[in-house]
Protein backbone atom coordinates (compact mmCIF):
# COMPACT_ATOMS: atom_id res chain seq x y z
CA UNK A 1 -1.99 29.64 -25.62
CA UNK A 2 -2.36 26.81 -23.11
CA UNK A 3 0.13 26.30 -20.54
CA UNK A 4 0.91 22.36 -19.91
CA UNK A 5 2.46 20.52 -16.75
CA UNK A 6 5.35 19.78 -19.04
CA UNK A 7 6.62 23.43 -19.29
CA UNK A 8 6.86 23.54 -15.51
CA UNK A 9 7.77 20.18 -14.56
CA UNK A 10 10.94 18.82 -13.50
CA UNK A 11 12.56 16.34 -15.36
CA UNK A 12 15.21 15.51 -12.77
CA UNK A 13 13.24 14.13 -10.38
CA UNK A 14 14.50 14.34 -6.92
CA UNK A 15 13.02 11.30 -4.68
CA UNK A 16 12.67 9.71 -0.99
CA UNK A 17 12.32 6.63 0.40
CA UNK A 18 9.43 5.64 2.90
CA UNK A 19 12.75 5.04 5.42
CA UNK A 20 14.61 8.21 4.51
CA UNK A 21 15.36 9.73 8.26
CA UNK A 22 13.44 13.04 8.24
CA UNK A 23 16.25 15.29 8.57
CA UNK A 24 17.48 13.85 5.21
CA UNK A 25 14.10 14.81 3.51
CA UNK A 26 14.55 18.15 5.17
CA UNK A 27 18.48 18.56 3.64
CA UNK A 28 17.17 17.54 0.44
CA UNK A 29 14.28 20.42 0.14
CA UNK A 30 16.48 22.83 1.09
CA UNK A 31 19.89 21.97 -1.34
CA UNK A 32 17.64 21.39 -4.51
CA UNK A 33 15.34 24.62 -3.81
CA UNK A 34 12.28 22.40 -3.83
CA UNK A 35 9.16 22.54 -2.23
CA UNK A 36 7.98 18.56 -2.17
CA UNK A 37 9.42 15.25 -2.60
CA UNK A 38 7.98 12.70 -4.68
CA UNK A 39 8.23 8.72 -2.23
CA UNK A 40 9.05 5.48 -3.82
CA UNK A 41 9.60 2.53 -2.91
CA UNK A 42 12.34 -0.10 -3.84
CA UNK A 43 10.88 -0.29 -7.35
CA UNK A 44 11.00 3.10 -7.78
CA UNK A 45 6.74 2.86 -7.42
CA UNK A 46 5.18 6.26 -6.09
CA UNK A 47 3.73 5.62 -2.79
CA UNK A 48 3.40 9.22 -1.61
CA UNK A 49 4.63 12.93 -1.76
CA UNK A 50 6.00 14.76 1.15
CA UNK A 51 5.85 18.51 0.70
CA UNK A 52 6.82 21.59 2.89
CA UNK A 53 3.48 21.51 4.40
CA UNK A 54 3.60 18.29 5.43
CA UNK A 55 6.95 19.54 7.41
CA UNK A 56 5.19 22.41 9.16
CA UNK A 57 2.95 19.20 10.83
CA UNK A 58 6.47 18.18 12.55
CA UNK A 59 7.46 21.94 13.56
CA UNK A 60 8.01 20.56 17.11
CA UNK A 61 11.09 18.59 15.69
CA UNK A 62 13.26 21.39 14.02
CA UNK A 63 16.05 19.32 13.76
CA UNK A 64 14.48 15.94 12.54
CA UNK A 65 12.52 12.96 14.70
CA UNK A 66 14.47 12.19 17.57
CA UNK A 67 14.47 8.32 16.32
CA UNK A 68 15.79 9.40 12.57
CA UNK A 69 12.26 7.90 12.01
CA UNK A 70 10.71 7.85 8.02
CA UNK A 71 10.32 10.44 5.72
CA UNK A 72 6.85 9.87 5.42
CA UNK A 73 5.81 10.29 9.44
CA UNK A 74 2.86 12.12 9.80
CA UNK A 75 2.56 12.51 5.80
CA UNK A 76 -0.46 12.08 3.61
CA UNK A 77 -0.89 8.36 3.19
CA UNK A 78 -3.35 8.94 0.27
CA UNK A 79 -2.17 6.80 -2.66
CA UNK A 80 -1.30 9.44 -5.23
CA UNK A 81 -4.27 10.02 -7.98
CA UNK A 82 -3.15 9.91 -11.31
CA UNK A 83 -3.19 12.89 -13.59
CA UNK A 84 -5.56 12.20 -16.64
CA UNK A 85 -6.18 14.35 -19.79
CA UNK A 86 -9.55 16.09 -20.42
């Protein structure tokens, strides 16, 4: 049998903005026992992920940027690649 993305997905999709403060994106991984963010922007367009990872890259500021600066700080600026059938 062969396992798809759907039947591990979430379907409740949990998002950030590119000006969510970081501590925010931080509060939001830990209450929904996630382990990355999906970013959109007004539209509701994906213009990034932020993931755990991508927090351990800030581990000098455990509690947040001192400016309450974006979500996406110091996170993969990549344009997300699309996921395409074989």
């Amino acid at each position: 049998m062969e396992h798809t993305v759907e039947a591990v997905m979430t379907s409740q999709v949990i998002t950030a903005r590119p000006s969510t403060p970081f501590h925010e994106l931080v509060r939001l991984l830990e209450q929904h026992h996630i382990s990355a963010l999906p970013v959109v922007d007004d539209s509701g367009r994906l213009v990034g992920i932020v993931s755990e990872a991508d927090l351990l890259i800030k581990e000098g500021y455990p509690h947040g940027t001192t400016d309450g600066g974006p979500a996406t700080a110091g996170a993969s600026t990549r344009p997300p690649a699309p996921a395409r059938p074989r």
